[in-house]
C-alpha atoms as a PDB file:
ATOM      1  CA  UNK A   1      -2.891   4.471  23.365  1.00  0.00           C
ATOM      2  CA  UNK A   2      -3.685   0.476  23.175  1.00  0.00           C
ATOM      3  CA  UNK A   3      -1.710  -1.488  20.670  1.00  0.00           C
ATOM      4  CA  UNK A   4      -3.330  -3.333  18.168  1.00  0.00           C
ATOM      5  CA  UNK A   5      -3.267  -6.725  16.619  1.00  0.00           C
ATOM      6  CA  UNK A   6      -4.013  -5.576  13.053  1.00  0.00           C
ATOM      7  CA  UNK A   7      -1.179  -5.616  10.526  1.00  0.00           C
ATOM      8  CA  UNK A   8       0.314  -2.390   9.067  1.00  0.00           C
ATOM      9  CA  UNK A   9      -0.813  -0.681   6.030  1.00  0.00           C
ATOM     10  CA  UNK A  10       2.363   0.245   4.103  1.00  0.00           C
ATOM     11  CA  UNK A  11       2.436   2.911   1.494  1.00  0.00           C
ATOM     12  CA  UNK A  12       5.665   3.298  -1.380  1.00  0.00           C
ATOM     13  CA  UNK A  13       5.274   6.516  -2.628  1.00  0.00           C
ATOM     14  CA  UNK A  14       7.932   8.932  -3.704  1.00  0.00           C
ATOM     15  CA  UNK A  15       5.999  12.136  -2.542  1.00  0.00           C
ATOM     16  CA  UNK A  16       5.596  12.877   1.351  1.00  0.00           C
ATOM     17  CA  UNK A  17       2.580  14.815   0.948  1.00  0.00           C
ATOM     18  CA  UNK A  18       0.591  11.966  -0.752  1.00  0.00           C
ATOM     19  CA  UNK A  19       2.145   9.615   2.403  1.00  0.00           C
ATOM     20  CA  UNK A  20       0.845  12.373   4.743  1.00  0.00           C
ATOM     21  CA  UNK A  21      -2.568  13.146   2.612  1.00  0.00           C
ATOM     22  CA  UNK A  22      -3.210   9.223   3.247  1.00  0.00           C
ATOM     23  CA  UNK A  23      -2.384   9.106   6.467  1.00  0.00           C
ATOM     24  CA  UNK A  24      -5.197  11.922   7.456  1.00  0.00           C
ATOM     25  CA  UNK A  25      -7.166   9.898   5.400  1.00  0.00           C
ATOM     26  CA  UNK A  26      -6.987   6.834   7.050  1.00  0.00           C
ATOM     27  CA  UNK A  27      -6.927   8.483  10.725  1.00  0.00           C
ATOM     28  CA  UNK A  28      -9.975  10.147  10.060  1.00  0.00           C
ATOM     29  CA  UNK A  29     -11.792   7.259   9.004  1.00  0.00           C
ATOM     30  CA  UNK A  30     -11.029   5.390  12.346  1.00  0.00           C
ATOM     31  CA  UNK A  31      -8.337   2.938  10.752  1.00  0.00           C
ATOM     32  CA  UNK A  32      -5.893   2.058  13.969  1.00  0.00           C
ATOM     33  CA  UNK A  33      -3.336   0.361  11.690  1.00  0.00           C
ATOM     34  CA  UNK A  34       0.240   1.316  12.133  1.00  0.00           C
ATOM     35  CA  UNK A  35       0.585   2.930   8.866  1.00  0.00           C
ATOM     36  CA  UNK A  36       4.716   2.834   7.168  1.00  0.00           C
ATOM     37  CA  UNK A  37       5.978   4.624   4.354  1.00  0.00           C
ATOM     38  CA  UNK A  38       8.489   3.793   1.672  1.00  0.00           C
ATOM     39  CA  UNK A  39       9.899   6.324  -0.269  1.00  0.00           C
ATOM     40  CA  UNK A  40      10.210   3.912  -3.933  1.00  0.00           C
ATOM     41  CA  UNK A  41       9.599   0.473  -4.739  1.00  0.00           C
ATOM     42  CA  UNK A  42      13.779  -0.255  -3.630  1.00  0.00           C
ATOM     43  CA  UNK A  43      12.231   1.048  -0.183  1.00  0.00           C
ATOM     44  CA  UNK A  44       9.508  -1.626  -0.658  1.00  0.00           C
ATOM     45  CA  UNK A  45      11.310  -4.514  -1.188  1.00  0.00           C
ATOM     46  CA  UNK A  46      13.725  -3.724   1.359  1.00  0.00           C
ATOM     47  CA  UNK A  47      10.704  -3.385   4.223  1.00  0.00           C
ATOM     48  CA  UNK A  48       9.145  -6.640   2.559  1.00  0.00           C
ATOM     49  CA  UNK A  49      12.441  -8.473   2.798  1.00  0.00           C
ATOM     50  CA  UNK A  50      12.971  -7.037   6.309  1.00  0.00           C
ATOM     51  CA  UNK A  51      16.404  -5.527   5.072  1.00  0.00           C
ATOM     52  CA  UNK A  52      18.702  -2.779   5.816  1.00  0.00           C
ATOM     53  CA  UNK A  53      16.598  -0.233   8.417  1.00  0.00           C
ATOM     54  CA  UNK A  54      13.642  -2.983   8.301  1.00  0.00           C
ATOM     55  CA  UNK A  55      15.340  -6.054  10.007  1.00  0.00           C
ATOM     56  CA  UNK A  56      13.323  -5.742  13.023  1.00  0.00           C
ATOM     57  CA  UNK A  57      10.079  -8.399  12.233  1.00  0.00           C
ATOM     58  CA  UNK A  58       8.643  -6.602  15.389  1.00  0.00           C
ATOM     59  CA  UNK A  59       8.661  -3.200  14.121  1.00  0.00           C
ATOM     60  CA  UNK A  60       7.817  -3.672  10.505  1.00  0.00           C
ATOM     61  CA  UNK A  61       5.990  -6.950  10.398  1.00  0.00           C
ATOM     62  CA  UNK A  62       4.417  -7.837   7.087  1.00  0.00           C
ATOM     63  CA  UNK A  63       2.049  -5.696   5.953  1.00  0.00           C
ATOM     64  CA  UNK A  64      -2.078  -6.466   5.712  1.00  0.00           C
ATOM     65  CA  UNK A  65      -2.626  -4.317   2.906  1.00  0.00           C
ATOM     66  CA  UNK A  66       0.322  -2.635   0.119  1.00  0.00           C
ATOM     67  CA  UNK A  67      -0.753   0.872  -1.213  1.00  0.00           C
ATOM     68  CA  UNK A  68       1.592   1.456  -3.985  1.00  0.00           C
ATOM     69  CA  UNK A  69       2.023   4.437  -6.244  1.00  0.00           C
ATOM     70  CA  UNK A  70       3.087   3.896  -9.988  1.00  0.00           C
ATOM     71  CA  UNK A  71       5.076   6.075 -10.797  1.00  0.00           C
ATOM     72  CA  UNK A  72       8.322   6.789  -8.850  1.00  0.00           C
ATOM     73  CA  UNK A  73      11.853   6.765  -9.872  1.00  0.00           C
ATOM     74  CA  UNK A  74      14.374   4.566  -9.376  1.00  0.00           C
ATOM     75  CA  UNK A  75      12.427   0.800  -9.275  1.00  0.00           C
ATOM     76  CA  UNK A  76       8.548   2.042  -9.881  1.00  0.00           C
ATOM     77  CA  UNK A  77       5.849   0.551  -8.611  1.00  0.00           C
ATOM     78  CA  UNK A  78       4.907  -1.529 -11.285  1.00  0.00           C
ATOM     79  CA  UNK A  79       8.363  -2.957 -11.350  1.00  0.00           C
ATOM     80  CA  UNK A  80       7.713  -4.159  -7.283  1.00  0.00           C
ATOM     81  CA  UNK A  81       4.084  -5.093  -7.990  1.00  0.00           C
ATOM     82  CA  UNK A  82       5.936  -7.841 -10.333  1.00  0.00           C
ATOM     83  CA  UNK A  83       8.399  -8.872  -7.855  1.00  0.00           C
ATOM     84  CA  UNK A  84       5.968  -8.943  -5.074  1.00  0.00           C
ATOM     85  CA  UNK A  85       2.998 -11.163  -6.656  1.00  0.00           C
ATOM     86  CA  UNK A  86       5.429 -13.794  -8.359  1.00  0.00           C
ATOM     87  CA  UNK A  87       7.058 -13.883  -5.047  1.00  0.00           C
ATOM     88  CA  UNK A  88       5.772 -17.094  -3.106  1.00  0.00           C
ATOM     89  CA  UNK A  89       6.202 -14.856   0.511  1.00  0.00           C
ATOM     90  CA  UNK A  90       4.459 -11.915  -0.637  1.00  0.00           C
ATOM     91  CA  UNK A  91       1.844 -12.420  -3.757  1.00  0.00           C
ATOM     92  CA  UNK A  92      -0.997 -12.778  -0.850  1.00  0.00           C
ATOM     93  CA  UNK A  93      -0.995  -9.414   0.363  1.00  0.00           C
ATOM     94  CA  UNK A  94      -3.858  -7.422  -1.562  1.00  0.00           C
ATOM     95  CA  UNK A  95      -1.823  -4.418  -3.412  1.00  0.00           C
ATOM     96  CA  UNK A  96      -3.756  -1.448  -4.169  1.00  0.00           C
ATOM     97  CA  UNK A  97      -2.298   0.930  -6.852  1.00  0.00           C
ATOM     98  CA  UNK A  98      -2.842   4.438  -5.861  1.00  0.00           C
ATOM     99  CA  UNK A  99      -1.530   6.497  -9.029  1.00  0.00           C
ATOM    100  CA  UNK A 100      -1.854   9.749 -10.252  1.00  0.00           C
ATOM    101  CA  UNK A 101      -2.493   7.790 -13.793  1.00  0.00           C
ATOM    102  CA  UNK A 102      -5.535   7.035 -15.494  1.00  0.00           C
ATOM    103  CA  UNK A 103      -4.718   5.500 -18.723  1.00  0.00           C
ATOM    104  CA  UNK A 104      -6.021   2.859 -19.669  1.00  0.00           C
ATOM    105  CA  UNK A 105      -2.662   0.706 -20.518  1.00  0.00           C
ATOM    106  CA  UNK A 106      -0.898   1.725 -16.902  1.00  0.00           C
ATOM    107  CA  UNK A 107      -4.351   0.293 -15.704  1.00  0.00           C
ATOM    108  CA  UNK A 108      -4.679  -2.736 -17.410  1.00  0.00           C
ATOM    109  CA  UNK A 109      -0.693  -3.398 -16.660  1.00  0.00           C
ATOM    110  CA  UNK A 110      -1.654  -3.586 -13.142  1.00  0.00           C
ATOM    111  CA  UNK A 111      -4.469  -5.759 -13.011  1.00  0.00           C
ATOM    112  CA  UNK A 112      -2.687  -8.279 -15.395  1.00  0.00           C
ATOM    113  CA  UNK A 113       0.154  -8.116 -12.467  1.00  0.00           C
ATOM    114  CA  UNK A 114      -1.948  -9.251  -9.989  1.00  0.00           C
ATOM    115  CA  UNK A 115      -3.261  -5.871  -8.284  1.00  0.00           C
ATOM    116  CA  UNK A 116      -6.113  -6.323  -6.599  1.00  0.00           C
ATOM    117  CA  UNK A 117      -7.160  -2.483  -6.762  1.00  0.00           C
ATOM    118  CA  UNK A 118      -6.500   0.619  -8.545  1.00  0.00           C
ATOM    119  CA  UNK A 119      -7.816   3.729  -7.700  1.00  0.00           C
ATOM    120  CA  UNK A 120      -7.041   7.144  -8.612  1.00  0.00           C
ATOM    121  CA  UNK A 121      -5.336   9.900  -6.684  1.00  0.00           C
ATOM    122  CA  UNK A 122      -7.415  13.007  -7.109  1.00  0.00           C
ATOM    123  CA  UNK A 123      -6.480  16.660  -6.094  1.00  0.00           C
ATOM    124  CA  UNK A 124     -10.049  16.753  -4.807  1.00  0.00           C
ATOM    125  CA  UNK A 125      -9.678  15.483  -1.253  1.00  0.00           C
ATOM    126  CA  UNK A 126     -12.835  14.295  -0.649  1.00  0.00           C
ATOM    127  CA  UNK A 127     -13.145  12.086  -3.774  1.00  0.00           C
ATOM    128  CA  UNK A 128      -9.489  10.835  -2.536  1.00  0.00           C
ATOM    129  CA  UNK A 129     -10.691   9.702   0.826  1.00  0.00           C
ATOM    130  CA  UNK A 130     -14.361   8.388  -0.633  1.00  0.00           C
ATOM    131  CA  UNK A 131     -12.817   6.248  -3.190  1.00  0.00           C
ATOM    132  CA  UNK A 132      -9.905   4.977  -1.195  1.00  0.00           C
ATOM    133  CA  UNK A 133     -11.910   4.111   2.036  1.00  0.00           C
ATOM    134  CA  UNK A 134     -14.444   2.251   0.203  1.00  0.00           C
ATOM    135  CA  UNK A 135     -11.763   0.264  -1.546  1.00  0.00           C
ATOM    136  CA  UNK A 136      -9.748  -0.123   1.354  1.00  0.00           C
ATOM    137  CA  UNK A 137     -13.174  -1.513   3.162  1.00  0.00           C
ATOM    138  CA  UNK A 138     -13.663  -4.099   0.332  1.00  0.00           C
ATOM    139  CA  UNK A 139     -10.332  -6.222   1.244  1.00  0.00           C
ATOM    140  CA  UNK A 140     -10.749  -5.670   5.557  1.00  0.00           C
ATOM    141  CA  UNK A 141     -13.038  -8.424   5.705  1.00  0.00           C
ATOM    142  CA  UNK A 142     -11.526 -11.386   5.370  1.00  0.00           C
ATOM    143  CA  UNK A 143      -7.499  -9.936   5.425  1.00  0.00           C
ATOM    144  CA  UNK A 144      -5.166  -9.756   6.887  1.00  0.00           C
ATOM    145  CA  UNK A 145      -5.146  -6.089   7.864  1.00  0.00           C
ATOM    146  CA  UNK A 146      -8.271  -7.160  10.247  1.00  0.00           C
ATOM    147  CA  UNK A 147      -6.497  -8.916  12.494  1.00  0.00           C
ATOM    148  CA  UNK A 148      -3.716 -11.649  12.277  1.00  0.00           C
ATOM    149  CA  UNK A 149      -1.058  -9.580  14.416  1.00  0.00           C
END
């Protein structure tokens, strides 16, 4: 298995079987991206920040893209979606919200913090993967995610 130059894709999500739902996702759709999770937004800032278990630059280099779930305990995701686009080192990388929430206020939040995407977790698998691919395709061109290793 070759190496690639493409950044990671990281995921903060508190569930493992969203992390592992996306994963498939992405691996079925042909994306060769190391792909890390973080179990909350603390998790997040920590990898970000390259603290505690993420010191290592060279095995958790900045991410390409940020798929981050809303709702999760502790620091949610729209807490670290703050934090990370008012943060000079970090507000570049295109965050995609990937929530379980469709109203229109949790929506709205997020675009007025400086998400770039939102799209919908649905139970229906195929409507997952169709809507997340085709947003995921919209920020490869031109990202880092394509290349920039």
């Amino acid at each position: 298995m070759k190496k690639n130059n493409k950044r990671p894709i990281v995921m903060a999500d508190d569930d493992p079987e969203d992390f592992m739902i996306v994963r498939d996702v992405l691996e079925e759709n042909g994306f060769e991206n190391d792909f890390h999770h973080c179990s909350d937004g603390r998790d997040l800032m920590d990898y970000l920040r390259r603290q505690g278990k993420y010191k290592n630059p060279a095995k958790h280099p900045l991410p390409g893209i940020i798929l981050l779930d809303l709702n999760m305990p502790g620091m949610s995701g729209g807490q670290a979606l703050t934090i990370i686009k008012q943060a000079d080192m970090f507000h570049h990388i295109p965050v995609i919200i990937l929530s379980t929430s469709s109203d229109p206020m949790d929506i709205e939040f997020c675009f007025q913090s400086g998400a770039n995407a939102y799209v919908e977790k649905s139970h229906n698998y195929d409507l997952l993967s169709c809507n997340l691919i085709n947003t995921l395709q919209n920020w490869i061109s031109g990202s880092a995610i394509a290349g920039m290793g």
